[in-house]
PDB file of N, CA and C in Angstrom:
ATOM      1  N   UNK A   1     127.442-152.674 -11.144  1.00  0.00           N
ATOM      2  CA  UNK A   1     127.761-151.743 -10.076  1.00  0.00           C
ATOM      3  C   UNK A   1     126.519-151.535  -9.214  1.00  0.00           C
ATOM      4  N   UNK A   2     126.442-151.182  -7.683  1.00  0.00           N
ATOM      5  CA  UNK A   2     125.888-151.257  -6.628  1.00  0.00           C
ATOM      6  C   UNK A   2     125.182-149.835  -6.722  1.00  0.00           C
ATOM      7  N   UNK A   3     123.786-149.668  -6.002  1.00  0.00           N
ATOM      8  CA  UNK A   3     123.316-148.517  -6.378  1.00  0.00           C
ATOM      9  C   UNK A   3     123.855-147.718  -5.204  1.00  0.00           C
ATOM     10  N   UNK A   4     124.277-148.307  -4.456  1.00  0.00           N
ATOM     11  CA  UNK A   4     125.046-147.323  -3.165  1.00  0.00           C
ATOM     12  C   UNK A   4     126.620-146.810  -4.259  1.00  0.00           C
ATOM     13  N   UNK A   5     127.181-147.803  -4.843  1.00  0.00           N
ATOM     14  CA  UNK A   5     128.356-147.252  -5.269  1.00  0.00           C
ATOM     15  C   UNK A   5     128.138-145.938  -6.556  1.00  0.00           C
ATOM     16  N   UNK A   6     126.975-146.198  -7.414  1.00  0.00           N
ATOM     17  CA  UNK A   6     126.918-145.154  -8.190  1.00  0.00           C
ATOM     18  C   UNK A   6     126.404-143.651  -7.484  1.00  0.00           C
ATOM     19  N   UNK A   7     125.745-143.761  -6.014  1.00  0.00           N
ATOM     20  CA  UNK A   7     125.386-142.660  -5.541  1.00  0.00           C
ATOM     21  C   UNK A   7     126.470-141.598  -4.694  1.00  0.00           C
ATOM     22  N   UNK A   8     128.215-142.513  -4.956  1.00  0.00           N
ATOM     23  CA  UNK A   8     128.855-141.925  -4.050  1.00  0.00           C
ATOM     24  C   UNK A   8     129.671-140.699  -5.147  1.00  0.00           C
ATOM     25  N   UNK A   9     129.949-139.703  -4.374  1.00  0.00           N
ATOM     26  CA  UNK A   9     130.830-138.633  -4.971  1.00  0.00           C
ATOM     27  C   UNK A   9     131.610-137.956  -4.334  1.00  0.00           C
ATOM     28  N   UNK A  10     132.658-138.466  -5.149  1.00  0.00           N
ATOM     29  CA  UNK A  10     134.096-138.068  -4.590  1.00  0.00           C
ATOM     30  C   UNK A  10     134.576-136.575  -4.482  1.00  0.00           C
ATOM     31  N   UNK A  11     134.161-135.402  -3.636  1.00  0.00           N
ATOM     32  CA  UNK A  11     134.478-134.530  -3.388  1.00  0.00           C
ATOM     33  C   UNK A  11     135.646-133.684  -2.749  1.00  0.00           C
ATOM     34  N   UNK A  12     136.633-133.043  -3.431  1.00  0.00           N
ATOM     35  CA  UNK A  12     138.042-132.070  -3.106  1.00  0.00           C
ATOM     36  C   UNK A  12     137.415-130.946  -2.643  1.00  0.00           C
ATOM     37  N   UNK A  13     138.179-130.726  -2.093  1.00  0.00           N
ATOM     38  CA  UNK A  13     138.252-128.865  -1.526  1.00  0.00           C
ATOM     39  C   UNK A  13     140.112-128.492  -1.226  1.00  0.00           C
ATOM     40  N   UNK A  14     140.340-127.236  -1.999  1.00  0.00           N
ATOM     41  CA  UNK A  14     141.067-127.100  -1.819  1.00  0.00           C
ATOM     42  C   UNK A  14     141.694-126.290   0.119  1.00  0.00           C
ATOM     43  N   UNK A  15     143.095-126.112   0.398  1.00  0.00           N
ATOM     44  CA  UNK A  15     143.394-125.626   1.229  1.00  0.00           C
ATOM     45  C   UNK A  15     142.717-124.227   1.911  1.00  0.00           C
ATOM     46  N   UNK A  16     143.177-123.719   1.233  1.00  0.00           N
ATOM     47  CA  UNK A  16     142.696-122.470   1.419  1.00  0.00           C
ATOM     48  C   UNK A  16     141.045-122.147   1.362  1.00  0.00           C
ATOM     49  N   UNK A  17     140.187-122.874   1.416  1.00  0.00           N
ATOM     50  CA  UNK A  17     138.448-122.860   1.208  1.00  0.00           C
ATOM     51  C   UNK A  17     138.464-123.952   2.659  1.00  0.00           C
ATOM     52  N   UNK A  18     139.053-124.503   2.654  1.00  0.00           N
ATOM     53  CA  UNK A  18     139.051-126.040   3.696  1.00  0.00           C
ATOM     54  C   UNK A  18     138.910-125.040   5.258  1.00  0.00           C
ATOM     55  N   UNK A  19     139.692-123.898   4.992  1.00  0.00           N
ATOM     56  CA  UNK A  19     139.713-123.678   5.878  1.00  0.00           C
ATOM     57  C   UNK A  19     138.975-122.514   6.848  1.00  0.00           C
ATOM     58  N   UNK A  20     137.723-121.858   5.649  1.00  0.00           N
ATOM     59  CA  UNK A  20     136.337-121.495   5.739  1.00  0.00           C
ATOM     60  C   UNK A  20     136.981-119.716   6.463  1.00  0.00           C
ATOM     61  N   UNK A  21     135.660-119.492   6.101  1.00  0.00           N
ATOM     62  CA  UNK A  21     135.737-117.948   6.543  1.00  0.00           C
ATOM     63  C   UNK A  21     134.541-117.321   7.100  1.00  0.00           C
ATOM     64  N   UNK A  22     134.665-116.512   8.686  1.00  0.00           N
ATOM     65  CA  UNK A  22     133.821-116.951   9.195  1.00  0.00           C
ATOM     66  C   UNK A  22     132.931-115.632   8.657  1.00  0.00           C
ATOM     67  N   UNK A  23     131.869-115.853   9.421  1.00  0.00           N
ATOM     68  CA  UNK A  23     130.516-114.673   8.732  1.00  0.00           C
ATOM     69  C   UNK A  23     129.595-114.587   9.855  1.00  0.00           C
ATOM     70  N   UNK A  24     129.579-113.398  10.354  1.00  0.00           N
ATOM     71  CA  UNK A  24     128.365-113.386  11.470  1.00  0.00           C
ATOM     72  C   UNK A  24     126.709-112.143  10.912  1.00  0.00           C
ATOM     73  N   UNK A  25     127.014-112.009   9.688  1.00  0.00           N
ATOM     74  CA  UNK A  25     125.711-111.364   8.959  1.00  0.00           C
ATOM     75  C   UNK A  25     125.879-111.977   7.522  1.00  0.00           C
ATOM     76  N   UNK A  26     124.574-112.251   7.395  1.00  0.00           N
ATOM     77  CA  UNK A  26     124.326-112.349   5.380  1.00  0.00           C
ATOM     78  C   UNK A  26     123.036-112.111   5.010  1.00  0.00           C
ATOM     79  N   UNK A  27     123.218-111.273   3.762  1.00  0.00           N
ATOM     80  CA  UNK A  27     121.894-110.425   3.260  1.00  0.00           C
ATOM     81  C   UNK A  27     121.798-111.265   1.936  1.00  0.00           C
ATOM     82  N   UNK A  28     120.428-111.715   1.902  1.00  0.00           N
ATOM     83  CA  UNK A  28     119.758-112.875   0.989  1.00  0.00           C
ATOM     84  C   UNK A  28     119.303-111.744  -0.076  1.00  0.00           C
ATOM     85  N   UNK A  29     119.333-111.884  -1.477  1.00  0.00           N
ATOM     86  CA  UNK A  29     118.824-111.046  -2.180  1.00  0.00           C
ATOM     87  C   UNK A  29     118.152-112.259  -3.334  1.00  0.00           C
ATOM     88  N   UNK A  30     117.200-111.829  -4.506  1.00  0.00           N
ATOM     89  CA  UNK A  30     116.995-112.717  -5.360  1.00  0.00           C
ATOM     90  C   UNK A  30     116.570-112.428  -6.497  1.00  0.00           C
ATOM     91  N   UNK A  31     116.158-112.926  -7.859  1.00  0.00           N
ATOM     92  CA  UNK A  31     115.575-112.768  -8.444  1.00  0.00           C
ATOM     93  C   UNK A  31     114.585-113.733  -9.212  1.00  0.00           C
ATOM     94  N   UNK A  32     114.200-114.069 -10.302  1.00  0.00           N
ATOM     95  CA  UNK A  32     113.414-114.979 -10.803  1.00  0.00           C
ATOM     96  C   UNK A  32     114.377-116.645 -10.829  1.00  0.00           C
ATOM     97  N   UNK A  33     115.668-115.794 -10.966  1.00  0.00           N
ATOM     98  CA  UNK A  33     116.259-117.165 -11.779  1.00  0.00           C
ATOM     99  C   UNK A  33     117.294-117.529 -10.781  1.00  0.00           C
ATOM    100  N   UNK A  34     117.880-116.675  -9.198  1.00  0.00           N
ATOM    101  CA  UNK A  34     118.466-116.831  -8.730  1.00  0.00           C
ATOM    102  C   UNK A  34     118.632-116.744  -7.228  1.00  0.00           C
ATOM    103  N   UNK A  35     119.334-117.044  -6.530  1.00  0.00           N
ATOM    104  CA  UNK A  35     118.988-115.853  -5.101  1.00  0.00           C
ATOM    105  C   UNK A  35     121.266-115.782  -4.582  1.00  0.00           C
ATOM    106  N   UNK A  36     120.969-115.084  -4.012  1.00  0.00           N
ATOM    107  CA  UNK A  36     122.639-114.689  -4.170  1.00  0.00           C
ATOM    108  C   UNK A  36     122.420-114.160  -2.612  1.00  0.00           C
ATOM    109  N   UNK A  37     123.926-115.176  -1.912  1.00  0.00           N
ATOM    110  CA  UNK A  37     123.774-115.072  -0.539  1.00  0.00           C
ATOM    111  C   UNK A  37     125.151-114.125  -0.136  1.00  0.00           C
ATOM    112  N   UNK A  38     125.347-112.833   0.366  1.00  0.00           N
ATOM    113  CA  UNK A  38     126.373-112.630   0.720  1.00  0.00           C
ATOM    114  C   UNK A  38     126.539-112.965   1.967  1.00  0.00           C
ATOM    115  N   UNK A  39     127.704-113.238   2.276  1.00  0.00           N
ATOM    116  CA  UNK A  39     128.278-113.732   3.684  1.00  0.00           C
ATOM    117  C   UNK A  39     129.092-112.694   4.096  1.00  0.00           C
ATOM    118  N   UNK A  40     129.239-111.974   5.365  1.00  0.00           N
ATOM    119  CA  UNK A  40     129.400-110.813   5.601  1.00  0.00           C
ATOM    120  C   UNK A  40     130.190-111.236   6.936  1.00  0.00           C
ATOM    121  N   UNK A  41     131.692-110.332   7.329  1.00  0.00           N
ATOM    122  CA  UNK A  41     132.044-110.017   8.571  1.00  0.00           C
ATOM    123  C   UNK A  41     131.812-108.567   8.878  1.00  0.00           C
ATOM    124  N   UNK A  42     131.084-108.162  10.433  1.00  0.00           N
ATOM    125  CA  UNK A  42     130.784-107.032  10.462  1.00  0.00           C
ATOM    126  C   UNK A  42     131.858-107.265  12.046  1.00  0.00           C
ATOM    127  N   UNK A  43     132.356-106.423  12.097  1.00  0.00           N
ATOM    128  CA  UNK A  43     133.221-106.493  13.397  1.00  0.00           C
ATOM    129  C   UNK A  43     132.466-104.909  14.505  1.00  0.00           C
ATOM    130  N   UNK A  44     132.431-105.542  15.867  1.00  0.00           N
ATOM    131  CA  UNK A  44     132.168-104.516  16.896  1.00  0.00           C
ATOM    132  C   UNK A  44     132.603-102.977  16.789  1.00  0.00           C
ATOM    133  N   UNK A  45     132.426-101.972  16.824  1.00  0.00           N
ATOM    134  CA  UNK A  45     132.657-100.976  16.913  1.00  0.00           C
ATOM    135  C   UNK A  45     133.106 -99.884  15.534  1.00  0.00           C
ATOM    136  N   UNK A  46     132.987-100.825  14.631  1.00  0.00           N
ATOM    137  CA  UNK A  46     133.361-100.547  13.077  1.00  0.00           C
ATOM    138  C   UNK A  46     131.949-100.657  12.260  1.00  0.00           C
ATOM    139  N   UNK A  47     131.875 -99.814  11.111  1.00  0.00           N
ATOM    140  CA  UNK A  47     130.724 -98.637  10.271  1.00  0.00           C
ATOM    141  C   UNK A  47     131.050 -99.624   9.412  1.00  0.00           C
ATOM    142  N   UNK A  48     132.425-100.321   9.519  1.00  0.00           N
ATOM    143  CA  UNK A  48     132.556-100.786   7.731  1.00  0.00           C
ATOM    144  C   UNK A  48     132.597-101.709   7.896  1.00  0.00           C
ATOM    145  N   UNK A  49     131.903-102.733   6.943  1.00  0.00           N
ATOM    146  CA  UNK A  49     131.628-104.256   6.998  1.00  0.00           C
ATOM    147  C   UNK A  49     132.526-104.774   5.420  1.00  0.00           C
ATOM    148  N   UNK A  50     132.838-105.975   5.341  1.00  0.00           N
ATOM    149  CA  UNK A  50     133.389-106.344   4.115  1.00  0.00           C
ATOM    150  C   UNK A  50     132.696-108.117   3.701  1.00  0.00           C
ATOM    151  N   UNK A  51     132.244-107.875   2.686  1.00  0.00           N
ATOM    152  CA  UNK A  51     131.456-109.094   2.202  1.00  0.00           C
ATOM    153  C   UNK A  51     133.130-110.107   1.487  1.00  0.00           C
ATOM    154  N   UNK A  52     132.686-111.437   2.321  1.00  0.00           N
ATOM    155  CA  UNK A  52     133.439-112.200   2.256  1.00  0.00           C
ATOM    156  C   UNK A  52     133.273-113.989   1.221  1.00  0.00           C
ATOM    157  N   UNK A  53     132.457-113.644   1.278  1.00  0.00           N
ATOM    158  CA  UNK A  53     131.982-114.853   0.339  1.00  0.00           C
ATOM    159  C   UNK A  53     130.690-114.315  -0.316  1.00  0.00           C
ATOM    160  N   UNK A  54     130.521-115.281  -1.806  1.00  0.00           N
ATOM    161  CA  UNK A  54     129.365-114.744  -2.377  1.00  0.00           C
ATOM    162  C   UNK A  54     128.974-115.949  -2.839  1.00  0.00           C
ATOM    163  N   UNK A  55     127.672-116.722  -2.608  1.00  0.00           N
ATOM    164  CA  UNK A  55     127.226-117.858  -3.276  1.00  0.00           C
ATOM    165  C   UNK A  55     126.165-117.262  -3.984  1.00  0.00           C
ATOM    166  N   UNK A  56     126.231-117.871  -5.452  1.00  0.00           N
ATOM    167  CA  UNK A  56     124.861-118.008  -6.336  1.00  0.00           C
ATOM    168  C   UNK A  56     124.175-119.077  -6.554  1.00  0.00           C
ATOM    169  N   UNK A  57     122.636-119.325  -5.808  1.00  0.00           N
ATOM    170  CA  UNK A  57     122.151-120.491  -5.980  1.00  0.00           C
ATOM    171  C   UNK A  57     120.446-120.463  -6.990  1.00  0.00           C
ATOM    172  N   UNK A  58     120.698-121.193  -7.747  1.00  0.00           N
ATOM    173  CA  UNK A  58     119.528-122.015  -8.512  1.00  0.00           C
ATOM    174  C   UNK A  58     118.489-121.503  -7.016  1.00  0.00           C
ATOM    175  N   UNK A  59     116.967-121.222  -7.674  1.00  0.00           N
ATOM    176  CA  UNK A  59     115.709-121.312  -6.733  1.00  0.00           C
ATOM    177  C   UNK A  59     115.724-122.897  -5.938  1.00  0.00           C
ATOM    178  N   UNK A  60     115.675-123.696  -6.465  1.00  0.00           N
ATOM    179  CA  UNK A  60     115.322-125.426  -6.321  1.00  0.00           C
ATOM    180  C   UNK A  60     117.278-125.444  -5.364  1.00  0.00           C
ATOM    181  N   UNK A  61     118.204-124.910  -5.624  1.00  0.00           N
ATOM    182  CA  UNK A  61     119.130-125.677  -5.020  1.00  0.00           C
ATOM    183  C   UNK A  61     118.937-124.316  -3.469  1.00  0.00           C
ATOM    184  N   UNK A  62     118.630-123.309  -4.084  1.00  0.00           N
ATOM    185  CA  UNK A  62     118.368-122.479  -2.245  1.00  0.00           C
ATOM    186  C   UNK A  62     116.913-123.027  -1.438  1.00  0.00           C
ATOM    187  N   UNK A  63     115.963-123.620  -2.074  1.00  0.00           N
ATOM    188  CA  UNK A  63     114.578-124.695  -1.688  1.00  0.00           C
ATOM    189  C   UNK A  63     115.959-125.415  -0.654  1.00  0.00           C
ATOM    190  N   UNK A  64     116.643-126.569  -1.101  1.00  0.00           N
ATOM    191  CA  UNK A  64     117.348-127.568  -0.536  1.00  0.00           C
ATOM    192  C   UNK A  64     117.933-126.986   0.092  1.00  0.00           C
ATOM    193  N   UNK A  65     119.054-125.939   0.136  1.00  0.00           N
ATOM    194  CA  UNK A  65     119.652-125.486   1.318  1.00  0.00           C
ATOM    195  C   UNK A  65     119.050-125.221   2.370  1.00  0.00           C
ATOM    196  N   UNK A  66     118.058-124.880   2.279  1.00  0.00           N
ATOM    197  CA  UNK A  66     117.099-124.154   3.471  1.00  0.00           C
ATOM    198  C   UNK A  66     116.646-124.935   3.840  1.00  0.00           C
ATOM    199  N   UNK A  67     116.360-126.025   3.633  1.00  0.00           N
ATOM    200  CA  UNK A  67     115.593-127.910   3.928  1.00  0.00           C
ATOM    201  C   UNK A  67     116.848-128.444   4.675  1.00  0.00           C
ATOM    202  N   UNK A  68     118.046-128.431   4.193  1.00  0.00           N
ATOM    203  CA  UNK A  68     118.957-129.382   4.683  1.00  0.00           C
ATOM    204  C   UNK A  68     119.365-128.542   5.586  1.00  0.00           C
ATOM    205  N   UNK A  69     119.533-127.404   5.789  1.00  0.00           N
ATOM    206  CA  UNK A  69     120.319-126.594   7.199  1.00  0.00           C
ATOM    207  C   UNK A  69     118.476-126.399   8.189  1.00  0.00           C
ATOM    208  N   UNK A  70     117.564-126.249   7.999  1.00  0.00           N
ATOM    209  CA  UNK A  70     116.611-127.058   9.064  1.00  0.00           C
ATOM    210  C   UNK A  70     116.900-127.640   9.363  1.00  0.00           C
ATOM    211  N   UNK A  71     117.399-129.220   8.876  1.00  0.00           N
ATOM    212  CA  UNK A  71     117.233-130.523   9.282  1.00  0.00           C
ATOM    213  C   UNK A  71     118.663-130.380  10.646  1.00  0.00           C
ATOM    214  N   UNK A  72     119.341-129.710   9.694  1.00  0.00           N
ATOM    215  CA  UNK A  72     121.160-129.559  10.391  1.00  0.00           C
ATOM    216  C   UNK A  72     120.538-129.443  11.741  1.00  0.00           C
ATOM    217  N   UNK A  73     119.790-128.076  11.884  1.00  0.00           N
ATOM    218  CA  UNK A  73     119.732-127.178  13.046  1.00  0.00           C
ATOM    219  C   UNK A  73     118.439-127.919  14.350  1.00  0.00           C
ATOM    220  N   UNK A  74     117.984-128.644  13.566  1.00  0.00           N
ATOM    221  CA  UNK A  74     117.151-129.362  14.221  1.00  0.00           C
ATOM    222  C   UNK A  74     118.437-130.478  14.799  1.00  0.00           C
ATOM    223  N   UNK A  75     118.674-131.461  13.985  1.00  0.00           N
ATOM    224  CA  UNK A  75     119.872-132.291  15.154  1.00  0.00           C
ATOM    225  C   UNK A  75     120.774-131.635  15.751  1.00  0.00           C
ATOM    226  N   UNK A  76     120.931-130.855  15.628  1.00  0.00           N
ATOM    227  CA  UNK A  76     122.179-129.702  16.287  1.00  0.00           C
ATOM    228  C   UNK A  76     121.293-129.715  18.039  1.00  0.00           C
ATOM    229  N   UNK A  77     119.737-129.297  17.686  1.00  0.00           N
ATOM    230  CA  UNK A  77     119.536-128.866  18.679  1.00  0.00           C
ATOM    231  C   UNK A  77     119.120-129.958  20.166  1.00  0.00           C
ATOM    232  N   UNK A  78     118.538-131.443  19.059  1.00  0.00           N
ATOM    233  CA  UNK A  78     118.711-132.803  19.720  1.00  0.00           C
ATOM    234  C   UNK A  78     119.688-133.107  20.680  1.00  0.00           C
ATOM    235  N   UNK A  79     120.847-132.481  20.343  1.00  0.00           N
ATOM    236  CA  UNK A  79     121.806-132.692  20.584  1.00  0.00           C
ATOM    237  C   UNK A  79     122.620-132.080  21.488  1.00  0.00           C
ATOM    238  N   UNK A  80     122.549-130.623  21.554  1.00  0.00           N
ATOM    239  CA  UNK A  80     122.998-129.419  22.688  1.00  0.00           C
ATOM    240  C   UNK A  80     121.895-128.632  23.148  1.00  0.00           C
ATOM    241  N   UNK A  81     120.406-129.061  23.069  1.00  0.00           N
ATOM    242  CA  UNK A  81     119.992-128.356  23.548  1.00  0.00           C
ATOM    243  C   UNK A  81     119.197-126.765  22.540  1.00  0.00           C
ATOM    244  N   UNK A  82     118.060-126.349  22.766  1.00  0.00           N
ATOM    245  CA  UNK A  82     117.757-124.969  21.939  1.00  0.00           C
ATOM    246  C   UNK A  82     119.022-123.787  21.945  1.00  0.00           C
ATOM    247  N   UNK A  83     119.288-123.420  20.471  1.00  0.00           N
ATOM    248  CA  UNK A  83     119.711-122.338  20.374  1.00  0.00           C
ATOM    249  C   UNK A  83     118.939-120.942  20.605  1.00  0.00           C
ATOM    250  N   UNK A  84     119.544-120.405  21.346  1.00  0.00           N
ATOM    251  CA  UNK A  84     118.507-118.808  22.155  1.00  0.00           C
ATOM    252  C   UNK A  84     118.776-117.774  20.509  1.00  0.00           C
ATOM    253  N   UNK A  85     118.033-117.259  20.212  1.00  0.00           N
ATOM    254  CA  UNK A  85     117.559-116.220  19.301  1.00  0.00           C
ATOM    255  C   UNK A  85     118.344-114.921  19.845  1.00  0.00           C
ATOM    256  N   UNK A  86     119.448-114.307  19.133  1.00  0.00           N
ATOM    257  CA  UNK A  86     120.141-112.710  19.937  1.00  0.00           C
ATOM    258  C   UNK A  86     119.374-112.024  18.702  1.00  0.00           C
ATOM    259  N   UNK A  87     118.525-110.975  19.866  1.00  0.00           N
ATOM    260  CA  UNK A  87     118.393-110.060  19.053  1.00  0.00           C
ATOM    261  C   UNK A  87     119.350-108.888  19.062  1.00  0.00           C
ATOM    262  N   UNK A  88     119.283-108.793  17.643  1.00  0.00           N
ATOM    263  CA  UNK A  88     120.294-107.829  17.585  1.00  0.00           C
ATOM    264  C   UNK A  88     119.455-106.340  16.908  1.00  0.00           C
ATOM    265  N   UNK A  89     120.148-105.337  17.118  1.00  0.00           N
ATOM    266  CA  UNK A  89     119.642-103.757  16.083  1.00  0.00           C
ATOM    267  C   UNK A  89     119.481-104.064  14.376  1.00  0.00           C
ATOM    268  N   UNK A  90     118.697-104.029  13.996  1.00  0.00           N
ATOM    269  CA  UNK A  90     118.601-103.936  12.148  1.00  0.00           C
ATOM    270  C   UNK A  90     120.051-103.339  11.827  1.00  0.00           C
ATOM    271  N   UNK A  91     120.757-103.605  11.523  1.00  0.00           N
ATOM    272  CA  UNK A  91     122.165-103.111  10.854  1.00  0.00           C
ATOM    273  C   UNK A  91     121.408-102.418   9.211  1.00  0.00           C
ATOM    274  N   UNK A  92     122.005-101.245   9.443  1.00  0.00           N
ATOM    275  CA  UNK A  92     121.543-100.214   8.090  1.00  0.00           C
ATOM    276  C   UNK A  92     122.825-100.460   6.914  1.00  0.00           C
ATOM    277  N   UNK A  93     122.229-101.070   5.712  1.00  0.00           N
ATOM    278  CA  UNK A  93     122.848-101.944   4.966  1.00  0.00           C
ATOM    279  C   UNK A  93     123.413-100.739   3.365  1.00  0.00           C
ATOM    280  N   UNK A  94     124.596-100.267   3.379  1.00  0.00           N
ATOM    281  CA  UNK A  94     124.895 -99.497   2.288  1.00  0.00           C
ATOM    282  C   UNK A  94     126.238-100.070   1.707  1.00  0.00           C
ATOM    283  N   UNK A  95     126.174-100.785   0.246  1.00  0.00           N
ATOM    284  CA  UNK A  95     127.132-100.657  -0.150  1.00  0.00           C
ATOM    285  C   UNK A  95     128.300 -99.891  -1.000  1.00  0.00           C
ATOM    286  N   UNK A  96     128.458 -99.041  -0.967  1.00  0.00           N
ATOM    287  CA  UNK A  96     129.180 -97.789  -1.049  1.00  0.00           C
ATOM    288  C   UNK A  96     128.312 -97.039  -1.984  1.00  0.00           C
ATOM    289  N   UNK A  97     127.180 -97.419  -2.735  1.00  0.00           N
ATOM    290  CA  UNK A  97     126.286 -96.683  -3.766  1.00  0.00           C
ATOM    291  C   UNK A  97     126.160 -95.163  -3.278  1.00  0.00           C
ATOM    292  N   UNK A  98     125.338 -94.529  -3.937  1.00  0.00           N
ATOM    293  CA  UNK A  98     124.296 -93.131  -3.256  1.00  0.00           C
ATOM    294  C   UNK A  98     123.455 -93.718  -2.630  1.00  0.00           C
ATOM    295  N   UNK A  99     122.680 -93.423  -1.514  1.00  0.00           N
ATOM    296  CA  UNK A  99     121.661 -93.319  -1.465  1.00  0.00           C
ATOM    297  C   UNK A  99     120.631 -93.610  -2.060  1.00  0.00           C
ATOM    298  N   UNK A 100     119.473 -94.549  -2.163  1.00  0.00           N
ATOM    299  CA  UNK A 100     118.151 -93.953  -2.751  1.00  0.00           C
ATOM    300  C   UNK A 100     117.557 -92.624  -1.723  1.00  0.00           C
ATOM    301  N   UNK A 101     116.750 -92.511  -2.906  1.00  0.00           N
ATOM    302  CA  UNK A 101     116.138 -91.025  -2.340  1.00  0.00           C
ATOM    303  C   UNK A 101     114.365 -90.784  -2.730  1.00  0.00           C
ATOM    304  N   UNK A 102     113.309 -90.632  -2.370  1.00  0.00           N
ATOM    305  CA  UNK A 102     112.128 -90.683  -3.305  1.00  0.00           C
ATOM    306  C   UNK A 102     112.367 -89.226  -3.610  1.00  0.00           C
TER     307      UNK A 102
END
């Protein structure tokens, strides 16, 4: 067998994932052994946001994500031109907890 043929992998996705969900905020959190990305819709004029996807990634596999969506965003930009930076307000981030307090 061909070393191109052992490097290929045959990947499914089902319907309902195929057809993605969109996210215009996500708050990166981490720890030693992990980092955990929520993907967030926050809609205009609404207090309440609802976290819509949750990935947990290995340190070494969020290293590669962050390498391979550079690379993305770099041909992206080859390609159409620089994406402009929106700044937006710090969105004040509570998920239904208390408060901290000192």
């Amino acid at each position: 067998m061909s070393e191109e043929k052992k490097k290929k992998i045959n990947i499914e996705i089902k319907e309902e994932v195929a057809n993605g969900v969109y996210s215009n905020l996500v708050v990166i959190n981490h720890s030693p052994s992990e980092f955990v990305l929520d993907f967030i819709t926050m809609m205009p004029g609404f207090s309440k946001a609802k976290v819509r996807s949750r990935i947990i990634l290995a340190p070494q596999h969020a290293k590669k994500l962050m390498n391979a969506l550079n690379q993305n965003i770099n041909n992206f930009e080859k390609q159409n031109g620089n994406i402009k930076d929106v700044d937006i307000k710090k969105v004040p981030l509570d998920f239904g907890g208390p408060t901290a307090q000192a």
